[in-house]
C-alpha atoms as a PDB file:
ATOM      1  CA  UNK A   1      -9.802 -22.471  19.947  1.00  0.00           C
ATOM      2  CA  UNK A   2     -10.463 -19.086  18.656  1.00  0.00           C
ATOM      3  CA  UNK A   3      -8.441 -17.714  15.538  1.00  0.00           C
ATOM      4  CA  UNK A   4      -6.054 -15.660  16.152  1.00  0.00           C
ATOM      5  CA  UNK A   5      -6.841 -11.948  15.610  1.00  0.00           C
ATOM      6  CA  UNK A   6      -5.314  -9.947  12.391  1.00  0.00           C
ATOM      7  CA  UNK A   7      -3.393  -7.112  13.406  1.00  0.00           C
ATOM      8  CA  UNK A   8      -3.237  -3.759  10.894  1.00  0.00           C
ATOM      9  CA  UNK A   9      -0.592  -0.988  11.364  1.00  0.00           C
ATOM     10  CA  UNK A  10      -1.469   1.895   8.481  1.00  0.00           C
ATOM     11  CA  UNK A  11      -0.456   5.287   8.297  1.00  0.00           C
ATOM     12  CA  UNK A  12       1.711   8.001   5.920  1.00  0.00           C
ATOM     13  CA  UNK A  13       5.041   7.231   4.882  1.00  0.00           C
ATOM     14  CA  UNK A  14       7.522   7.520   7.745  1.00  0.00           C
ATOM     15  CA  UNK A  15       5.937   7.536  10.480  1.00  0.00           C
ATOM     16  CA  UNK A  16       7.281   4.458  11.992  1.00  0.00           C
ATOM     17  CA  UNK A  17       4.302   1.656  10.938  1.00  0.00           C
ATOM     18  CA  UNK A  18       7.733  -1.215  10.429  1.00  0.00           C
ATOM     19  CA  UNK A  19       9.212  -0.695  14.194  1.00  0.00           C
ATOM     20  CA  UNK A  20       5.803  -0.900  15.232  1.00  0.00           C
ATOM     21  CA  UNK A  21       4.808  -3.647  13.489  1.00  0.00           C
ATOM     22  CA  UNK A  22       7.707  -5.475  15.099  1.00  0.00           C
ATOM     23  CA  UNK A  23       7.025  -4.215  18.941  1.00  0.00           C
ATOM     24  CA  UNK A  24       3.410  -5.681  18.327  1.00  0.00           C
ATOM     25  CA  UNK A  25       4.765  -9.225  16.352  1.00  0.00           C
ATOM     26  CA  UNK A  26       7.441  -9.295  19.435  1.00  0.00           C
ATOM     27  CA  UNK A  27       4.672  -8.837  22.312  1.00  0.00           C
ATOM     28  CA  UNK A  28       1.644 -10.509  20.599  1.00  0.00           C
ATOM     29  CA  UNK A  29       3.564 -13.626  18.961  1.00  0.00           C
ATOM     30  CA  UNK A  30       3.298 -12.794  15.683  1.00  0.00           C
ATOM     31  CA  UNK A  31       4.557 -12.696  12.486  1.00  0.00           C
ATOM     32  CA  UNK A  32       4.922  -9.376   9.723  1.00  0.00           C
ATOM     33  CA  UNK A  33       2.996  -8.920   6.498  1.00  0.00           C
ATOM     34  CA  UNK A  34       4.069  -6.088   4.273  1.00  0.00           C
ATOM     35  CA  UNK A  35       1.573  -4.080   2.564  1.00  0.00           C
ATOM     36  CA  UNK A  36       3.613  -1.508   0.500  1.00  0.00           C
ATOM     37  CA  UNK A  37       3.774  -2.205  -3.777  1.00  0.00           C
ATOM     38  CA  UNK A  38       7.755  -1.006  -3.746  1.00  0.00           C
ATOM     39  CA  UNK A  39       8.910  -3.655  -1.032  1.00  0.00           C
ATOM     40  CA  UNK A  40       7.547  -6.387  -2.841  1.00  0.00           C
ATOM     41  CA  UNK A  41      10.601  -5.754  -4.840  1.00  0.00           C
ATOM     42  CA  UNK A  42      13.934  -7.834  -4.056  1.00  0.00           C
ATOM     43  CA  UNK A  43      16.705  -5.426  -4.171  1.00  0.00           C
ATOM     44  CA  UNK A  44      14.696  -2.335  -3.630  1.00  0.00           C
ATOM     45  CA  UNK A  45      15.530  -1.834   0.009  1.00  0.00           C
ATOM     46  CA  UNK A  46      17.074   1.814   0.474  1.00  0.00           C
ATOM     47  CA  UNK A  47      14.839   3.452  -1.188  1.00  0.00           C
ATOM     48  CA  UNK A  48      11.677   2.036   0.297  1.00  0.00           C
ATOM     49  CA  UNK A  49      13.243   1.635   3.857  1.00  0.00           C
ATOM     50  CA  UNK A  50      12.923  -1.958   3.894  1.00  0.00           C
ATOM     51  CA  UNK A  51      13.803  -3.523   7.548  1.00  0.00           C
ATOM     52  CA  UNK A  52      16.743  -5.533   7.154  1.00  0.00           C
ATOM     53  CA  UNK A  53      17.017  -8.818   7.890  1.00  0.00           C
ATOM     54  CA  UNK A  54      19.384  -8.081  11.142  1.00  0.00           C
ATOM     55  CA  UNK A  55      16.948  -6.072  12.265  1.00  0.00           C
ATOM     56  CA  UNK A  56      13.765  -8.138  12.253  1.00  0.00           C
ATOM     57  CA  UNK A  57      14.649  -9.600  15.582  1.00  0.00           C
ATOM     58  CA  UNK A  58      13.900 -13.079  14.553  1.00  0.00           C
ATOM     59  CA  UNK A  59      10.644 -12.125  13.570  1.00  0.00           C
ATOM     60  CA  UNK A  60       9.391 -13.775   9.869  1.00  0.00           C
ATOM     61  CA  UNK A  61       8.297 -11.073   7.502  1.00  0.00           C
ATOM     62  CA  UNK A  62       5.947 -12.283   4.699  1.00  0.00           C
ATOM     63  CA  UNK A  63       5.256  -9.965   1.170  1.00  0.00           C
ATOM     64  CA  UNK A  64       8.498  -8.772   1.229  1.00  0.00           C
ATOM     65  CA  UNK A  65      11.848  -9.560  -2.066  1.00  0.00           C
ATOM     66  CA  UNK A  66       8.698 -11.816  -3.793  1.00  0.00           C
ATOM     67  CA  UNK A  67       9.262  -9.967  -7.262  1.00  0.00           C
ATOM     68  CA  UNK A  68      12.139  -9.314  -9.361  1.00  0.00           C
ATOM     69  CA  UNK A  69      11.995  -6.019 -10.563  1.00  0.00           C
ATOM     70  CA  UNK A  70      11.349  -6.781 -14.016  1.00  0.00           C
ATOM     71  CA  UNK A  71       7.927  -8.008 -12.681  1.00  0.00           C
ATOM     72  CA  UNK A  72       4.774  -5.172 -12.384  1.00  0.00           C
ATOM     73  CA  UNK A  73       3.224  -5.224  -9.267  1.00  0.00           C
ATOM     74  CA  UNK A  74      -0.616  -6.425  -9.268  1.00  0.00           C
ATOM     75  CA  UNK A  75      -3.226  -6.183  -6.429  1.00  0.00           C
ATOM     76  CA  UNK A  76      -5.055  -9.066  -6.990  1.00  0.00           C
ATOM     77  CA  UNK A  77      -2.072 -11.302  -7.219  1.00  0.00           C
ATOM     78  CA  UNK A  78      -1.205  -9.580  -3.538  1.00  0.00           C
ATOM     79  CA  UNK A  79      -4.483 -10.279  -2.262  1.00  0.00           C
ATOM     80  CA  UNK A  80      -4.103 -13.871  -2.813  1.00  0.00           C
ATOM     81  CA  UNK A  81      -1.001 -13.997  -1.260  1.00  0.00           C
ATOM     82  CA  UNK A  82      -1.076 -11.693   1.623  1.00  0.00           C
ATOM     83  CA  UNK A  83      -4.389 -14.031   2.304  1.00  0.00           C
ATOM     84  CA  UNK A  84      -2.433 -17.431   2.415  1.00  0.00           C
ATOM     85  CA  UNK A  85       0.335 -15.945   4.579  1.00  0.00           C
ATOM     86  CA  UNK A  86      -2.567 -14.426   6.900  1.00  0.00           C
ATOM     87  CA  UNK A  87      -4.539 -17.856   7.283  1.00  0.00           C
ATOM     88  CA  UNK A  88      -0.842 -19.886   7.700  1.00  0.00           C
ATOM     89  CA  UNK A  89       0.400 -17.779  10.776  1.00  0.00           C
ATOM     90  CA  UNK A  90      -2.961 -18.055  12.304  1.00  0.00           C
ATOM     91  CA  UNK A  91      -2.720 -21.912  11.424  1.00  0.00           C
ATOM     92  CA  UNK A  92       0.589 -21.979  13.248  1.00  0.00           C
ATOM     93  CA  UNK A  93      -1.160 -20.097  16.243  1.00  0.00           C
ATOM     94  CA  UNK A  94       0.105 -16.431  15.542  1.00  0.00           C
ATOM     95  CA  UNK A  95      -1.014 -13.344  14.743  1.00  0.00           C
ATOM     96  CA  UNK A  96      -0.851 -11.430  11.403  1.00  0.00           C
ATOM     97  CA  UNK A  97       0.761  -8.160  11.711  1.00  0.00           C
ATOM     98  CA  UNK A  98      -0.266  -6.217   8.542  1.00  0.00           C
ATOM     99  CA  UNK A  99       1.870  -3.222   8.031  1.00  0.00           C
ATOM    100  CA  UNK A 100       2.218  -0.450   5.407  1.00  0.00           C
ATOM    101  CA  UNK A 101       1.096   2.389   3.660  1.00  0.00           C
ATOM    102  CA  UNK A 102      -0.210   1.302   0.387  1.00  0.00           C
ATOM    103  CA  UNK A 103      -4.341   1.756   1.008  1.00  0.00           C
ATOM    104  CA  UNK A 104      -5.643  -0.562  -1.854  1.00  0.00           C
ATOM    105  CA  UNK A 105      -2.950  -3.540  -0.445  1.00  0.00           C
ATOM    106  CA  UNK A 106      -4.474  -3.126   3.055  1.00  0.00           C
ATOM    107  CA  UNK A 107      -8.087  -3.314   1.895  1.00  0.00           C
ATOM    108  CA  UNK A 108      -6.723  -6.242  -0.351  1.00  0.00           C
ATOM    109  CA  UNK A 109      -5.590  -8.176   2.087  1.00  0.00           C
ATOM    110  CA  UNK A 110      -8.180  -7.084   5.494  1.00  0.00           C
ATOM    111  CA  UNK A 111     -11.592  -6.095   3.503  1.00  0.00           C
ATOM    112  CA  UNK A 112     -13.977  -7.924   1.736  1.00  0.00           C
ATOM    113  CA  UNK A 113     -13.014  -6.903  -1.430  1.00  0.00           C
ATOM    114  CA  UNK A 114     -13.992  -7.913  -5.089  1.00  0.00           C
ATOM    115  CA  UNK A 115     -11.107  -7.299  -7.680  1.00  0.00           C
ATOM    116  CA  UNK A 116     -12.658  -7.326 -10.966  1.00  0.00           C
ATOM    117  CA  UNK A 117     -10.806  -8.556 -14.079  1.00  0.00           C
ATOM    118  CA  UNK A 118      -9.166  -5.896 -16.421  1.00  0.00           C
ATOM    119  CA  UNK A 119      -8.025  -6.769 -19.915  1.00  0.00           C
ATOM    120  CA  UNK A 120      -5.797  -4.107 -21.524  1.00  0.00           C
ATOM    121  CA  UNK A 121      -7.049  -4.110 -25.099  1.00  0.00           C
ATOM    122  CA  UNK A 122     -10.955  -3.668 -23.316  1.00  0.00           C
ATOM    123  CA  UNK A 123      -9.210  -0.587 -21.801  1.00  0.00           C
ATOM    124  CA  UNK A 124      -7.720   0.637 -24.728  1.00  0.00           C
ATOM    125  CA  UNK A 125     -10.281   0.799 -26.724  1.00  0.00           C
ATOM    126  CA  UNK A 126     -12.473   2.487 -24.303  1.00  0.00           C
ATOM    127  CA  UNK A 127     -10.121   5.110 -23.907  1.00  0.00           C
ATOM    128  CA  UNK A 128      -9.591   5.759 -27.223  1.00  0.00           C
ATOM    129  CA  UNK A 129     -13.240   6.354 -27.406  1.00  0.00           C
ATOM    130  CA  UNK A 130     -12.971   8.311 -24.248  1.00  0.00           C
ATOM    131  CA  UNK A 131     -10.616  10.649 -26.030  1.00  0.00           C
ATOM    132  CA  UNK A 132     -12.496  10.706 -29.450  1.00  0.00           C
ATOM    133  CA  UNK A 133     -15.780  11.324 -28.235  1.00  0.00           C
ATOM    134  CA  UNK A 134     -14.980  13.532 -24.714  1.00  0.00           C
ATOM    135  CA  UNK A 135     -15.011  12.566 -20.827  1.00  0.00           C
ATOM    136  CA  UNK A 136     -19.092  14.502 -20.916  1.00  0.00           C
ATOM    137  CA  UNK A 137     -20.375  12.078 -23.208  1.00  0.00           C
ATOM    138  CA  UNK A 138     -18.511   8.710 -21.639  1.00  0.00           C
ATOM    139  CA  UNK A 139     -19.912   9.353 -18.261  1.00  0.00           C
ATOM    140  CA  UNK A 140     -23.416  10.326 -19.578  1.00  0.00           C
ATOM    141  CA  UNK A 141     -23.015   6.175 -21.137  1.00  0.00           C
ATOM    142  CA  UNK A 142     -22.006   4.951 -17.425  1.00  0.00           C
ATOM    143  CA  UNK A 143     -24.817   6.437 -15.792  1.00  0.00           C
ATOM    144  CA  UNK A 144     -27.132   4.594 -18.104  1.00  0.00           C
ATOM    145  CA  UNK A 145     -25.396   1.745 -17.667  1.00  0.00           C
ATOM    146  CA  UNK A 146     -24.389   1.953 -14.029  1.00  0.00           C
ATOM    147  CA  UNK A 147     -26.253   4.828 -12.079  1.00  0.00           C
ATOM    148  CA  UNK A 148     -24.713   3.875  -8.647  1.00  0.00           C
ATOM    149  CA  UNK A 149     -21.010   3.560 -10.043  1.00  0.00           C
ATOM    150  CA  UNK A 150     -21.723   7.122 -11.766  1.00  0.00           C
ATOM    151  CA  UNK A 151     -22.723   8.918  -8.489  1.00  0.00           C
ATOM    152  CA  UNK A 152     -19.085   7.412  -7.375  1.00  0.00           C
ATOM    153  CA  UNK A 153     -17.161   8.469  -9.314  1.00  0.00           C
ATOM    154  CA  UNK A 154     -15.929  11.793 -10.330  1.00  0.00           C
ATOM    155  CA  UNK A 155     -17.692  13.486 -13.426  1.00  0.00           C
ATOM    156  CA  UNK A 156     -13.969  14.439 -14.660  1.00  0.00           C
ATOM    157  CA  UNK A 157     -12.373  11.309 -13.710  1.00  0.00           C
ATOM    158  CA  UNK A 158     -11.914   9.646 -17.070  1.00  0.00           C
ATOM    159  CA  UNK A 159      -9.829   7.007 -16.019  1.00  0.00           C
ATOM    160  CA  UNK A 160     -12.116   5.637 -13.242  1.00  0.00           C
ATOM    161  CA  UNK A 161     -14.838   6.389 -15.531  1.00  0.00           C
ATOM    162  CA  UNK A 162     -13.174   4.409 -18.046  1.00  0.00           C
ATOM    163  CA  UNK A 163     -12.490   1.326 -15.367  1.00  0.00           C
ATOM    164  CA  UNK A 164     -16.037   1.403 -14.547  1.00  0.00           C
ATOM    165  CA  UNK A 165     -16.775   0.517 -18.123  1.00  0.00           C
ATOM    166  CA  UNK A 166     -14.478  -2.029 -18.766  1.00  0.00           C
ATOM    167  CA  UNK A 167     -15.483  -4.009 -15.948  1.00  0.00           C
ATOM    168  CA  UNK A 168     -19.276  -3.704 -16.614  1.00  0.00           C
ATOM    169  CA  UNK A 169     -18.213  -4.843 -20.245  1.00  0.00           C
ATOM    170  CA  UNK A 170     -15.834  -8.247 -19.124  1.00  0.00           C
ATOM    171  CA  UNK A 171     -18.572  -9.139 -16.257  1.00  0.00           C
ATOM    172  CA  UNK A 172     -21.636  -8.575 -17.624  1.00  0.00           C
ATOM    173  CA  UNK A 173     -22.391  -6.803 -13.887  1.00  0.00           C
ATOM    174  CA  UNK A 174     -22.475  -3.356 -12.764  1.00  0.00           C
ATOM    175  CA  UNK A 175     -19.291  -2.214 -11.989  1.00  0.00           C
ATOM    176  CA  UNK A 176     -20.865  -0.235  -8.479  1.00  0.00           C
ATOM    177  CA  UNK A 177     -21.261  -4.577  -7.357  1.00  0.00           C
ATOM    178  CA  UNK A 178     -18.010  -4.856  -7.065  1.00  0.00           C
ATOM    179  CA  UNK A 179     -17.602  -1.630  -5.061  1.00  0.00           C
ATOM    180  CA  UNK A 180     -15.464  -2.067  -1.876  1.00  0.00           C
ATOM    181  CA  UNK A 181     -16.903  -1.762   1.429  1.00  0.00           C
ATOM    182  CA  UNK A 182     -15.673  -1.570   5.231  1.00  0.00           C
ATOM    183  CA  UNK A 183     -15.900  -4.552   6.032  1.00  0.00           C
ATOM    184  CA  UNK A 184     -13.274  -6.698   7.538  1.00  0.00           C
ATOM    185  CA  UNK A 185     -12.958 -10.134   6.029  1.00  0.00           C
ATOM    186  CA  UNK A 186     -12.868 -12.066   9.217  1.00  0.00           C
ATOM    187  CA  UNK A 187     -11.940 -10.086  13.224  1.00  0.00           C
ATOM    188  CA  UNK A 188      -9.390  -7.083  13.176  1.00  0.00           C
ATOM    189  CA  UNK A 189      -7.615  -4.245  14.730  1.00  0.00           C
ATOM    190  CA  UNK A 190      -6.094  -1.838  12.952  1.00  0.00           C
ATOM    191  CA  UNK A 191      -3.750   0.784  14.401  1.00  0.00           C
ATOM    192  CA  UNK A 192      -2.945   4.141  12.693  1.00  0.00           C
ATOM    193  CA  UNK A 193       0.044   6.217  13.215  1.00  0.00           C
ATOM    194  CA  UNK A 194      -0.281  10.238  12.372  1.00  0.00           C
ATOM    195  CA  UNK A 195       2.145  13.250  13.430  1.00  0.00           C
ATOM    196  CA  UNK A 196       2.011  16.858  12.760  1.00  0.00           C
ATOM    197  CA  UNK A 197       2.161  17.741   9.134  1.00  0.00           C
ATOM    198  CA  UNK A 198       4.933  19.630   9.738  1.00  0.00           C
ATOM    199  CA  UNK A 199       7.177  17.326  11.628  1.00  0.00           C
ATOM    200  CA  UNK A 200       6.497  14.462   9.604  1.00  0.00           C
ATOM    201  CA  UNK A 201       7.557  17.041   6.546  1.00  0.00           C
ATOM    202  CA  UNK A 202      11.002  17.043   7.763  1.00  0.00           C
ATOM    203  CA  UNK A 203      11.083  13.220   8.772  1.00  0.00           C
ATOM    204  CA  UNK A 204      10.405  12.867   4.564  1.00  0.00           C
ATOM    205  CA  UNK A 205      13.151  15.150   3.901  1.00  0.00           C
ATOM    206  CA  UNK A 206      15.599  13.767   6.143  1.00  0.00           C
ATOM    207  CA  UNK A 207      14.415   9.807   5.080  1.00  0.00           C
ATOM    208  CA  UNK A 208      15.735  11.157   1.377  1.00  0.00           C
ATOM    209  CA  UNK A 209      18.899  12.570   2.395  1.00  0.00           C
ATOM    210  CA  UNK A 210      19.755   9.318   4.427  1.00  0.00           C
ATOM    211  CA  UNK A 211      18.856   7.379   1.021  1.00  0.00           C
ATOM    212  CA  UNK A 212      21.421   9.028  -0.892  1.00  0.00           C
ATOM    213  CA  UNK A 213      24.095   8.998   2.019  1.00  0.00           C
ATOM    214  CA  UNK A 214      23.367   4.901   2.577  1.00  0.00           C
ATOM    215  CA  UNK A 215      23.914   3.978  -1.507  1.00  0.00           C
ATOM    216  CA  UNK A 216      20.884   4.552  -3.146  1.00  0.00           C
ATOM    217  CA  UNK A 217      22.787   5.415  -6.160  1.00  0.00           C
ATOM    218  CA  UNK A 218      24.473   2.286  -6.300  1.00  0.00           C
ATOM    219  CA  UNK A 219      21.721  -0.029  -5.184  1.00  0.00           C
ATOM    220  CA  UNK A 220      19.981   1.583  -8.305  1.00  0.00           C
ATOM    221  CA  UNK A 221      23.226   0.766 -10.519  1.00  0.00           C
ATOM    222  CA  UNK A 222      22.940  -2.767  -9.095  1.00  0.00           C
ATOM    223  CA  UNK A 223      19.142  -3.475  -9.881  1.00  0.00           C
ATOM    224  CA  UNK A 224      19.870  -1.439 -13.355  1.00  0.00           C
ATOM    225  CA  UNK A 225      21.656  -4.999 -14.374  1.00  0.00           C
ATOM    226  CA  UNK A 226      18.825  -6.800 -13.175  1.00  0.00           C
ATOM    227  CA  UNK A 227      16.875  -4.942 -15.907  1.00  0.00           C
ATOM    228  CA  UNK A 228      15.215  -1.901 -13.804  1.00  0.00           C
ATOM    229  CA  UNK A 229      14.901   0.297 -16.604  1.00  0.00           C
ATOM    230  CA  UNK A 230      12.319  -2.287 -17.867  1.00  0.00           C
ATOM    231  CA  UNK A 231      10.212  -3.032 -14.950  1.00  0.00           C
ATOM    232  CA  UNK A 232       7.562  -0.673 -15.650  1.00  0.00           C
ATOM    233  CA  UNK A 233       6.369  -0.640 -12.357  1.00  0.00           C
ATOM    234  CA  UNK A 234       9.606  -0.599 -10.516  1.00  0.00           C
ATOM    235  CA  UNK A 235      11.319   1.911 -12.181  1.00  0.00           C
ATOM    236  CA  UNK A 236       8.955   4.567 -11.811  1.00  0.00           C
ATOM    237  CA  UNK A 237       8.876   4.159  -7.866  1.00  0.00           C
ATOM    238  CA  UNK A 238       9.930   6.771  -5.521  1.00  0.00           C
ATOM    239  CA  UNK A 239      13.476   7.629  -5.453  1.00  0.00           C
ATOM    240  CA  UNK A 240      14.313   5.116  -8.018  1.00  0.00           C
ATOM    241  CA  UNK A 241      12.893   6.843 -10.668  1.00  0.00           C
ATOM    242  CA  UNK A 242      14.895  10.290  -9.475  1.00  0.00           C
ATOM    243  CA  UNK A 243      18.003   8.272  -9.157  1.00  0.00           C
ATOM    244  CA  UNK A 244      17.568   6.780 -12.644  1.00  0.00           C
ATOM    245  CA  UNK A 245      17.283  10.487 -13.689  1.00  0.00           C
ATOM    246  CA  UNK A 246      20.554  11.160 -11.717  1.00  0.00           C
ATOM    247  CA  UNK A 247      22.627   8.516 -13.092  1.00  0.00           C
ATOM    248  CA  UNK A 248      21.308   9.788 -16.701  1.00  0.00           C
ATOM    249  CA  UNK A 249      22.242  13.007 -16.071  1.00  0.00           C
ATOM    250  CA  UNK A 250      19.477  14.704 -16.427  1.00  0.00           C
ATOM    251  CA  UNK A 251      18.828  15.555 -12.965  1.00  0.00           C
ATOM    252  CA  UNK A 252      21.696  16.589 -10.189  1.00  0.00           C
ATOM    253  CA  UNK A 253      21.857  14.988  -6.800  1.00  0.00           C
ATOM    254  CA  UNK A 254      19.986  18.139  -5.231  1.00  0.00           C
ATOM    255  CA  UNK A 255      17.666  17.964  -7.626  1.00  0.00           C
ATOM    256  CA  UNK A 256      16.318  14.398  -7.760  1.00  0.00           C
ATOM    257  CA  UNK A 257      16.609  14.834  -3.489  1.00  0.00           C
ATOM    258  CA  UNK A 258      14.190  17.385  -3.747  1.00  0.00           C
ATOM    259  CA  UNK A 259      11.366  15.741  -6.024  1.00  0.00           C
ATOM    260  CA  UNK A 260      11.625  12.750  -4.369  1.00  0.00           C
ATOM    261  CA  UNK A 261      10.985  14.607  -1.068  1.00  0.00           C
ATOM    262  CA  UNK A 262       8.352  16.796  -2.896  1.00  0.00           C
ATOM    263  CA  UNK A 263       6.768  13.562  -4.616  1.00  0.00           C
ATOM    264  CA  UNK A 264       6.665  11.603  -1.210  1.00  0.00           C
ATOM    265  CA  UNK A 265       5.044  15.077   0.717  1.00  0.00           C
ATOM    266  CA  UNK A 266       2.027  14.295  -1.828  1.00  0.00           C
ATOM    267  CA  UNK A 267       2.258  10.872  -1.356  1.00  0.00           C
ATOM    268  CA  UNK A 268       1.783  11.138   2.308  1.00  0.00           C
ATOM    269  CA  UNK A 269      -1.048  13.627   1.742  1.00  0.00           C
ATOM    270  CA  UNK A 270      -2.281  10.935  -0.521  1.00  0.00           C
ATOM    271  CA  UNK A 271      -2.275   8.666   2.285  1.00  0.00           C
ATOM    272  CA  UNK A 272      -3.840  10.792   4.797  1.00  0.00           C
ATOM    273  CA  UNK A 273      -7.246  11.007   2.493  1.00  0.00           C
ATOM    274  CA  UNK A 274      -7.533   7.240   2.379  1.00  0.00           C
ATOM    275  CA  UNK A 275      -7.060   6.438   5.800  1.00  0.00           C
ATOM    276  CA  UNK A 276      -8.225   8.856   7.972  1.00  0.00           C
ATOM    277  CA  UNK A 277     -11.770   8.842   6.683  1.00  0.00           C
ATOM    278  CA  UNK A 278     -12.217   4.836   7.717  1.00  0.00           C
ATOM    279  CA  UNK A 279     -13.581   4.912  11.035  1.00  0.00           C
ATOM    280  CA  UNK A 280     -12.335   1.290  11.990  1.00  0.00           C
ATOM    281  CA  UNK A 281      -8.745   2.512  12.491  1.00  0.00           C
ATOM    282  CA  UNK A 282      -7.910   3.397  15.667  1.00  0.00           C
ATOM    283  CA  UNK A 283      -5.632   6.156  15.592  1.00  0.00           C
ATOM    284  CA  UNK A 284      -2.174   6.871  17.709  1.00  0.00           C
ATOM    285  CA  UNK A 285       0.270   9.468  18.335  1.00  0.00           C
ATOM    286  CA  UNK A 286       3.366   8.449  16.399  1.00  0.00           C
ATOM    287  CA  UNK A 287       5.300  10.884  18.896  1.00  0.00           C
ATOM    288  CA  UNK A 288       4.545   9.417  21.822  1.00  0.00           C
ATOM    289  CA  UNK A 289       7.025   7.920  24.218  1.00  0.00           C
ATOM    290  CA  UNK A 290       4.739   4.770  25.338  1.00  0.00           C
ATOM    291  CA  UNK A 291       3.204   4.269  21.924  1.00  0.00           C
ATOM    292  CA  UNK A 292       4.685   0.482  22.043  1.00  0.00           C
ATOM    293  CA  UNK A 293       2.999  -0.068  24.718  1.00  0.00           C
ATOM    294  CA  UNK A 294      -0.171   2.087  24.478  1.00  0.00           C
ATOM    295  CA  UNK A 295      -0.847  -0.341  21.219  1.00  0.00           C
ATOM    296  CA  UNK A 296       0.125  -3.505  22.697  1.00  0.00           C
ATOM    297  CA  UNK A 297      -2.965  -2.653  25.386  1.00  0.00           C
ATOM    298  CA  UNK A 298      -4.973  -1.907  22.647  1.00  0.00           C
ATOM    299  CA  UNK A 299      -4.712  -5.362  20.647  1.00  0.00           C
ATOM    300  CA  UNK A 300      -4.872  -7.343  23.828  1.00  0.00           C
ATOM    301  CA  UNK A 301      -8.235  -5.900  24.435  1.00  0.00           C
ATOM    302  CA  UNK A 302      -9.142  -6.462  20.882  1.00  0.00           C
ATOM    303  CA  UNK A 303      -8.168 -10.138  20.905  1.00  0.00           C
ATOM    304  CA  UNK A 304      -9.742 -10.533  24.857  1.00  0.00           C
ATOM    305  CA  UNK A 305     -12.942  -8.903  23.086  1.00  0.00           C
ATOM    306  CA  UNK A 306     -12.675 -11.562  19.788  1.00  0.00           C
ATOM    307  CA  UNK A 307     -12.362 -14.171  22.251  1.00  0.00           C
ATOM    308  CA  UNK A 308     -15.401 -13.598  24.880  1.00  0.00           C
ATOM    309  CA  UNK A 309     -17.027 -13.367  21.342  1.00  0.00           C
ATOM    310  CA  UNK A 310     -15.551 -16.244  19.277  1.00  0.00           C
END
């Protein structure tokens, strides 16, 4: 019997990847898998437009309320998760629905992709040196050491530069060998959702203004007893970070609605650079009226394909 097929929905921030995800889990027979850092999060729903549970028509969600905020979020912990949820729902004869914006959780979870070790006193005391001896003189040592990560990697880009060399040091290998790749880990289709910058401008502004109106400020109060303030990860996410700043008083209501809309504009721009250059996605109009459909057609012909080939 051939495997069922994985299934990727990707895009910017609000551009409807989660109802999506559901029309193609719904049609297909299969199951959700979040890929977004924030939703990881139990209790962080508003502000990272979680689906709720009354509105996942049934359908099991996976990645999603597996961290207490208190926790910090960590890539290669996802990847070994997302992975065992993948493999189970194609055990049980379904098909993986990845969805969600966060680029280095999708390739996590779909690519072959190394994540090397990090230690944070390794780090440390590279960047210290880093700082003390100049960004110039640190990259001139990773080209020695590492040629191909150096041609990579931004000249200016300390902190990559930085990465590269604390990897090289913990593994003993050049950092460029654990470069990623575009290579799926085993047969997928990935879907991509885009809509004119301008209209999807005003979906972010109007996607903060419903977060205030539907308690953001109180689901914030809520997750402050759970110890927000001291999940460094959590705390600094979108919106929740703002609201923290409203509650303190150092920001108004207007105010924190306006950087979080301004902060999320450059996060979808963000978004747009790591996606769109991946030719593997196959890209949709968010906008249009049979898009349900349109990518239902497309992942049948995907899995039809994986099958005259499996």
């Amino acid at each position: 019997m051939t495997t069922p097929l994985v299934v990727g929905v990707v895009g910017p921030t609000a551009t409807g990847k989660s109802d999506l995800a559901l029309d193609l889990a719904e049609a297909l027979g299969g199951e959700v898998v979040g890929a977004d850092a924030s939703q990881l999060y139990r209790g962080m729903d508003i502000g990272t437009a979680k689906v709720p549970p009354a509105q996942r028509r049934g359908i099991p969600h996976h990645q999603l309320d597996v961290l207490d905020v208190v926790e910090e979020a960590s890539v290669a912990a996802y990847q070994v998760a997302a992975r065992e949820d993948i493999v189970a729902i194609q055990r049980r004869g379904r098909h993986p629905v990845l969805a969600g914006g966060s680029g280095l959780y999708v390739r996590a979870a779909l690519d072959v992709l190394e994540i090397p070790p990090t230690d944070p006193g390794v780090r440390a005391r590279l960047a210290e040196q880093a700082a003390a001896e100049g960004t110039p003189a640190t990259y001139a040592r990773l080209q020695q050491l590492d040629p191909a990560a150096a041609g990579a990697i931004e000249p200016g880009n300390t902190r990559r530069i930085v990465r590269a060399l604390e990897v090289i040091e913990l593994t003993g290998r050049p950092f460029s060998a654990t470069m990623p790749t575009r290579t799926y880990l085993q047969p997928t289709v990935v879907l991509g959702l885009r809509m004119p910058r301008d209209l999807l401008d005003d979906r972010v502004a109007t996607r903060v203004r419903r977060m205030w109106q539907q308690g953001l400020l109180d689901e914030v109060r809520h997750l402050e007893t759970l110890g927000l303030r001291a999940g460094r990860t959590a705390s600094r996410a979108l919106g929740y970070a703002q609201a923290l700043a409203e509650l303190d008083g150092t920001m108004t209501t207007q105010q924190a609605q306006e950087e979080t809309a301004a902060m999320t504009r450059r996060l979808v721009r963000r978004q747009e650079s790591w996606f769109n250059p991946d030719p593997r996605i196959r890209w949709l109009d968010a906008l249009d009226p049979h898009l349900g459909d349109r990518a239902v057609e497309i992942v049948r012909a995907a899995i039809s394909d994986n099958g005259a080939h499996g």
